[in-house]
C-alpha atoms as a PDB file:
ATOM      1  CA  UNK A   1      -0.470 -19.728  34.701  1.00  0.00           C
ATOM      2  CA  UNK A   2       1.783 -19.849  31.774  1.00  0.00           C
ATOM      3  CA  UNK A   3       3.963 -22.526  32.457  1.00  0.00           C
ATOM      4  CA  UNK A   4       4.073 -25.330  30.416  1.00  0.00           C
ATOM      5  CA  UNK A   5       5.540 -28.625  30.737  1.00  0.00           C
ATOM      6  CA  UNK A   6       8.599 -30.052  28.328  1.00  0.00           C
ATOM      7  CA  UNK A   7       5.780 -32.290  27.057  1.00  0.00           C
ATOM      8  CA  UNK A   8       2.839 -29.727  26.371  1.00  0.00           C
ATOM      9  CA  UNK A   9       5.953 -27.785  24.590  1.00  0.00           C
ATOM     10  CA  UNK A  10       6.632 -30.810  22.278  1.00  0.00           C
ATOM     11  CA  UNK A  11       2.744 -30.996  21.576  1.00  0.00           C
ATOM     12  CA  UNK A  12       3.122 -27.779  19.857  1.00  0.00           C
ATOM     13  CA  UNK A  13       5.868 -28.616  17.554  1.00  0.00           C
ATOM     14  CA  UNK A  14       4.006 -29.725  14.829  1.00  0.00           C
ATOM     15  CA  UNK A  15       1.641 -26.485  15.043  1.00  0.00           C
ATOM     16  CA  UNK A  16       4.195 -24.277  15.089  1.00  0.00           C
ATOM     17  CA  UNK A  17       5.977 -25.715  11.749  1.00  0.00           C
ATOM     18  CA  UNK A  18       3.309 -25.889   9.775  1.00  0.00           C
ATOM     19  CA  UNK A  19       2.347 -22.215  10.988  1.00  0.00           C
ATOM     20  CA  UNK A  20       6.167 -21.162   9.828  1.00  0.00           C
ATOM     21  CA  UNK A  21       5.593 -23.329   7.096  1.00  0.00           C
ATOM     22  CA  UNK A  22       2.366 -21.746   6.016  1.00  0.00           C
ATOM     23  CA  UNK A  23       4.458 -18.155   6.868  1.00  0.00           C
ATOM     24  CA  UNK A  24       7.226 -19.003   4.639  1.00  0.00           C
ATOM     25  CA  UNK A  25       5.189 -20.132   1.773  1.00  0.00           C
ATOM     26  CA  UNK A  26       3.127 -16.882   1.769  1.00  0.00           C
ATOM     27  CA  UNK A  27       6.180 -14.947   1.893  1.00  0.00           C
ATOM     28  CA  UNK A  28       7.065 -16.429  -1.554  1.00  0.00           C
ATOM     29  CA  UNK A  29       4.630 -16.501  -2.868  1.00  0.00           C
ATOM     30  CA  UNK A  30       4.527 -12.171  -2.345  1.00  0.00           C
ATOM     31  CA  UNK A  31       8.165 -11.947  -3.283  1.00  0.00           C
ATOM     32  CA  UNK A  32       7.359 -13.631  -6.425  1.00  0.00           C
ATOM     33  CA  UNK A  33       4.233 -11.504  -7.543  1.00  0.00           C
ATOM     34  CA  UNK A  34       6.645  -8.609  -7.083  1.00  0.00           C
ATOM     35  CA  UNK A  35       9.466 -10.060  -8.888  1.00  0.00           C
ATOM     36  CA  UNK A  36       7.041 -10.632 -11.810  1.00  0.00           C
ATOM     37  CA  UNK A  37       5.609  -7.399 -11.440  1.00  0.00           C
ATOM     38  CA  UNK A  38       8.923  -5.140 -11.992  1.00  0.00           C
ATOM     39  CA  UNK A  39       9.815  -7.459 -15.149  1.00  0.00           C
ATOM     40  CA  UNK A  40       6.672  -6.738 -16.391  1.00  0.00           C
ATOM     41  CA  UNK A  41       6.037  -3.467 -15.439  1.00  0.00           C
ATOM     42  CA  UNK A  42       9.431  -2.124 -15.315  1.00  0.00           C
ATOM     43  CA  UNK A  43      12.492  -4.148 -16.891  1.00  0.00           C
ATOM     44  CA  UNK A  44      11.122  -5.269 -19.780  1.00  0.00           C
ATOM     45  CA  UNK A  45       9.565  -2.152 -21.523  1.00  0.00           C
ATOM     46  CA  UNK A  46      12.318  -0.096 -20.970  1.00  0.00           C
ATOM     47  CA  UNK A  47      14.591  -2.651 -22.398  1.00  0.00           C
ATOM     48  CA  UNK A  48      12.008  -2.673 -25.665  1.00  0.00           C
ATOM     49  CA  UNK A  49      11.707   1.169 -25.870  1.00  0.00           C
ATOM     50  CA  UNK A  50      15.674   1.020 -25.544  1.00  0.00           C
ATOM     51  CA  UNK A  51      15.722  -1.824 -28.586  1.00  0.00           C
ATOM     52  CA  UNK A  52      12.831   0.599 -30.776  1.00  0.00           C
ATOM     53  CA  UNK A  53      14.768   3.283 -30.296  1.00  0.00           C
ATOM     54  CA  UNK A  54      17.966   1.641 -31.372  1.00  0.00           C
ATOM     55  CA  UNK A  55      16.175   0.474 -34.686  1.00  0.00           C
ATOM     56  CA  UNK A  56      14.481   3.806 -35.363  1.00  0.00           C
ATOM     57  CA  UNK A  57      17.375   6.086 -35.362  1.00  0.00           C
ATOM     58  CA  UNK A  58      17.719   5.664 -39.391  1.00  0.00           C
ATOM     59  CA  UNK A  59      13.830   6.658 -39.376  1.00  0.00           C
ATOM     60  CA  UNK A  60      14.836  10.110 -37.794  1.00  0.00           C
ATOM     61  CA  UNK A  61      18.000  10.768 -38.784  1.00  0.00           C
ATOM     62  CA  UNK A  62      19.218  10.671 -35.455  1.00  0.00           C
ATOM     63  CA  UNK A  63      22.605   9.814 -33.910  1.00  0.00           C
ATOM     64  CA  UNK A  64      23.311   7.013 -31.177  1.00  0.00           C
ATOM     65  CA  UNK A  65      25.583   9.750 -29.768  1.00  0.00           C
ATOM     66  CA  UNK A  66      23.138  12.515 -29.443  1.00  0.00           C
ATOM     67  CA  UNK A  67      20.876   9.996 -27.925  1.00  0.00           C
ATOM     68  CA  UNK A  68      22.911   8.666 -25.566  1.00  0.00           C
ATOM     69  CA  UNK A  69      24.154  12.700 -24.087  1.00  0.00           C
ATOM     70  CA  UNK A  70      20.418  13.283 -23.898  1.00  0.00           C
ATOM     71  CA  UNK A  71      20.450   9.866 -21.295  1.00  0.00           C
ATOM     72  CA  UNK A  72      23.212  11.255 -19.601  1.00  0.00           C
ATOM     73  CA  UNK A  73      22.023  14.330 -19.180  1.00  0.00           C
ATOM     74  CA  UNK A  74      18.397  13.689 -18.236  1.00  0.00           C
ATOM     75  CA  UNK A  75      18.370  10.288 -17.475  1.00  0.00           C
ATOM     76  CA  UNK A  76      14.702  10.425 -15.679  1.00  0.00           C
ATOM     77  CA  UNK A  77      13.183  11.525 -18.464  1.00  0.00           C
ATOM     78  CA  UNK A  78      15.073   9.501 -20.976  1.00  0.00           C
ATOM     79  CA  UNK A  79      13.667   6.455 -18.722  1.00  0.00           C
ATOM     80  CA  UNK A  80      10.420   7.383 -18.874  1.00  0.00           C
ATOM     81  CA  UNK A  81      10.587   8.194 -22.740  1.00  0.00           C
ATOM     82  CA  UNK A  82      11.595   4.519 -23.398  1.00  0.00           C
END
């Protein structure tokens, strides 16, 4: 059957927390490939098209006004711009 006995149960302590253990690092170990990839892929050029932009206006003779209506008012595309 499956019945086991209080000391066949403490046998498999060990097993089991290295098994969680083993779990818990993997899990990490994903969450931080993820967290790397969104800074990389995602947080950090839009925050250095944002900073370009900024320091090109006087190349264009544009306005941080106008530029910040146009992120207002489409801000997808003004994401995907930068």
């Amino acid at each position: 059957g499956g019945n086991l006995s209080a000391r066949e149960l403490l046998m498999l302590v060990p097993t089991m927390a290295r098994l969680a253990y083993s779990y818990l690092a993997y899990s990490c170990v994903v969450l931080k490939v993820a967290f790397l990839l969104i800074v990389e892929l995602g947080i950090f050029p839009l925050f250095f098209g944002l900073w370009l932009d900024l320091c090109s206006l006087p190349l264009f003779d544009a306005m941080l006004q106008t530029r910040m209506q146009f992120g207002l008012k489409a801000p997808i595309t003004f994401t995907l711009i930068h």
